[in-house]
C-alpha atoms as a PDB file:
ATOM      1  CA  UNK A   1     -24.039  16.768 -10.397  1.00  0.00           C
ATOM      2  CA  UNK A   2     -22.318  18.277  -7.745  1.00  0.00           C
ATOM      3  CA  UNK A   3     -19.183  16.393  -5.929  1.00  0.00           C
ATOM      4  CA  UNK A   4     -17.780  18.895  -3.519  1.00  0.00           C
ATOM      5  CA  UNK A   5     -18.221  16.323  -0.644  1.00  0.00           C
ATOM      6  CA  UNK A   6     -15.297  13.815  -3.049  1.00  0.00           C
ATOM      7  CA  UNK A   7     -13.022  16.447  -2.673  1.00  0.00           C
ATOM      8  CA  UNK A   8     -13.624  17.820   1.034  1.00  0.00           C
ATOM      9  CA  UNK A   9     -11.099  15.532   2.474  1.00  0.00           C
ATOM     10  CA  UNK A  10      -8.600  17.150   0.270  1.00  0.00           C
ATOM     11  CA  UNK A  11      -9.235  20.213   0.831  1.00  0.00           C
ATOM     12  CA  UNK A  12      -9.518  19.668   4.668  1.00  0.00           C
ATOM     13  CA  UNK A  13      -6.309  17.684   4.694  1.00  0.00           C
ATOM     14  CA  UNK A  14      -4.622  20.720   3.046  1.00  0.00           C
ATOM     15  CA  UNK A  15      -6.138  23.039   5.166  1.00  0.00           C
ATOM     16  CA  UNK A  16      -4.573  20.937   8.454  1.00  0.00           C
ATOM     17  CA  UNK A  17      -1.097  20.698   6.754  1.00  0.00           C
ATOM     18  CA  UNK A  18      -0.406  24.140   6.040  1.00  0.00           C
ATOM     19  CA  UNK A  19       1.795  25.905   8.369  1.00  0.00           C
ATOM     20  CA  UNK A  20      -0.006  29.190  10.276  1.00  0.00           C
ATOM     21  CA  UNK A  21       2.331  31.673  11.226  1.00  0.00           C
ATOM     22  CA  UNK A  22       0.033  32.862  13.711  1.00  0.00           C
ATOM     23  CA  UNK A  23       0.246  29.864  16.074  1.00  0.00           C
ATOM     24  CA  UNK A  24       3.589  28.588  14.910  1.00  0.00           C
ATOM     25  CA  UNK A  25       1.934  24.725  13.729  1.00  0.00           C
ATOM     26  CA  UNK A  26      -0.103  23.676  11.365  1.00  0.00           C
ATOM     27  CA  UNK A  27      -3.771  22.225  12.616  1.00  0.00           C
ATOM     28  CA  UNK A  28      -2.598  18.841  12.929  1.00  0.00           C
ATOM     29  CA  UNK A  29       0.671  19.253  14.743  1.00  0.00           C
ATOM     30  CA  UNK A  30      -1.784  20.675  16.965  1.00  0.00           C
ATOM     31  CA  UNK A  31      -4.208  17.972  16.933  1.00  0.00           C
ATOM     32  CA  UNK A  32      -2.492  14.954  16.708  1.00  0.00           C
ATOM     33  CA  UNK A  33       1.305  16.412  18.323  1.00  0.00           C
ATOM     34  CA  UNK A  34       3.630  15.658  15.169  1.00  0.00           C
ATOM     35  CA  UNK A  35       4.358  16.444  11.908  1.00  0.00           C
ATOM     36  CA  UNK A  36       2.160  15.030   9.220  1.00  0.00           C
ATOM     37  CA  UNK A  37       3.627  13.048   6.628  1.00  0.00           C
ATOM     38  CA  UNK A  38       2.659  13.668   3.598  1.00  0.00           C
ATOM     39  CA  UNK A  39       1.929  11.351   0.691  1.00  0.00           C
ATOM     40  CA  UNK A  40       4.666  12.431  -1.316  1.00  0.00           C
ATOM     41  CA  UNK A  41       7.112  11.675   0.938  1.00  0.00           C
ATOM     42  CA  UNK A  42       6.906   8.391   0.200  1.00  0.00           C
ATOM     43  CA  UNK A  43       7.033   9.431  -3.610  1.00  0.00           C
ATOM     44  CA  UNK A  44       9.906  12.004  -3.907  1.00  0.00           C
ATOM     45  CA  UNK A  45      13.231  12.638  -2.462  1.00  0.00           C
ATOM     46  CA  UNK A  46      13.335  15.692  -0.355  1.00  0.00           C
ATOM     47  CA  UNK A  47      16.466  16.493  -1.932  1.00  0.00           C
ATOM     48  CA  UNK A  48      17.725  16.139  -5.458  1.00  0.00           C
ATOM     49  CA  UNK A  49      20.337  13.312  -4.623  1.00  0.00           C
ATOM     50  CA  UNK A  50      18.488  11.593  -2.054  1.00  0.00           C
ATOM     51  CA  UNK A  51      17.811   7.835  -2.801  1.00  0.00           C
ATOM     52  CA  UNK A  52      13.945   6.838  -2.363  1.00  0.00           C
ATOM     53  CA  UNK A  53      13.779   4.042  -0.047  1.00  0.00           C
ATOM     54  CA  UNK A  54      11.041   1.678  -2.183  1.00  0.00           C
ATOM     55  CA  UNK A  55       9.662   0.325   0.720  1.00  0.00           C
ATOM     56  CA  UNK A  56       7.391   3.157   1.284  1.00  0.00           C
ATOM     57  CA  UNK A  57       6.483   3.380  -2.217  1.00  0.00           C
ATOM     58  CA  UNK A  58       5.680  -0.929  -1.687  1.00  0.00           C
ATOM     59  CA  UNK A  59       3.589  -0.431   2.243  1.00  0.00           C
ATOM     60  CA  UNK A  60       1.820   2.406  -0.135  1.00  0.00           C
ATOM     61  CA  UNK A  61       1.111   0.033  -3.248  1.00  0.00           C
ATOM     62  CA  UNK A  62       0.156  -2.482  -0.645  1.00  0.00           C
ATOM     63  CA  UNK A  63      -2.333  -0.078   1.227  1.00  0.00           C
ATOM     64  CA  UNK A  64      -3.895   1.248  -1.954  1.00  0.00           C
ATOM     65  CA  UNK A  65      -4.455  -2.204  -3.322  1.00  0.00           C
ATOM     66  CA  UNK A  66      -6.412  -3.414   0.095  1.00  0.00           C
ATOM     67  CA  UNK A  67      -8.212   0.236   0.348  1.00  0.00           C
ATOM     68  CA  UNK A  68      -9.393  -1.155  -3.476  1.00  0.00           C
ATOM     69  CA  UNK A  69     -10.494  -4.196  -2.306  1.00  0.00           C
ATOM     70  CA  UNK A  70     -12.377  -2.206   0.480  1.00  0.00           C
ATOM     71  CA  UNK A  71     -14.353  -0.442  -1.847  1.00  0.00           C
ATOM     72  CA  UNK A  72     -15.232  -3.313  -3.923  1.00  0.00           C
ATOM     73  CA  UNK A  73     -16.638  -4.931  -0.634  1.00  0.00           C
ATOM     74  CA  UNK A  74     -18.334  -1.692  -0.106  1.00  0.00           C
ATOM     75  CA  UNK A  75     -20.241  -1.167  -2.881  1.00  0.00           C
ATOM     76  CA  UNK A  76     -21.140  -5.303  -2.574  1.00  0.00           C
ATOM     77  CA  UNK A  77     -22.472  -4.463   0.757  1.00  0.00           C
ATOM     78  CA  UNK A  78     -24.305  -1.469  -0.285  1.00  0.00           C
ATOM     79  CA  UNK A  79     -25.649  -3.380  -2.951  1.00  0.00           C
ATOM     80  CA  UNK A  80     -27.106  -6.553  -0.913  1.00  0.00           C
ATOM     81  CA  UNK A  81     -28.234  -4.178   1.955  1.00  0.00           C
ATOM     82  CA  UNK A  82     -30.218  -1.916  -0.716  1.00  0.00           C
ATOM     83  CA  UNK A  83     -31.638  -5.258  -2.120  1.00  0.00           C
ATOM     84  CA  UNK A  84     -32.626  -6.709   0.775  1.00  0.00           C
ATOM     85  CA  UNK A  85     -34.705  -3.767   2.179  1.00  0.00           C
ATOM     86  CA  UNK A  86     -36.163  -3.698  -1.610  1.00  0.00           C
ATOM     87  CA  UNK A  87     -37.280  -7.712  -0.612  1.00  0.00           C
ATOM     88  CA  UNK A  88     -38.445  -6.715   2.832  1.00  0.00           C
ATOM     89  CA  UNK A  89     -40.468  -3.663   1.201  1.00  0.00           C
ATOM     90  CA  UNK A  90     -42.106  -5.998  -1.478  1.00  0.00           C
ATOM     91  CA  UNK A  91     -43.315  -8.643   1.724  1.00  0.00           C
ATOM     92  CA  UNK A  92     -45.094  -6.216   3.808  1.00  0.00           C
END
């Protein structure tokens, strides 16, 4: 099976975070008017005796934990919606 679309954001996101030389930005400074931050960032000091601030790494936990909860909800959505039409095909 083919899952290029999973990884498209990825890709895309990498794409509009690299730095062109030939307009001076990358595609999202463009976009948006300021530097993306990245997700690693949050993860790794910039510098090898920088302190990471766990904060970040928490709001990140945090955000991942209710983007899981999300999904779940999703795919219970997708589930009830996909059963219901199967009802509402079986009545008429």
């Amino acid at each position: 099976m083919n899952d290029e679309d999973e990884h498209l954001f990825i890709i895309l996101f990498s794409y509009r975070t690299t730095y062109k030389v030939v307009i001076g930005h990358t595609p999202f400074q463009l976009v948006y008017g300021l530097h993306p931050l990245l997700p690693t960032m949050y993860l790794l000091p910039s510098k090898p005796n920088e302190h990471v601030d766990p904060k970040p790494i928490k709001v990140l936990t945090n955000r991942l934990s209710k983007l899981e909860k999300l999904q779940e909800n999703k795919l219970i959505t997708h589930d009830l919606v996909a059963s219901n039409q199967w009802n509402r095909s079986l009545c008429h």
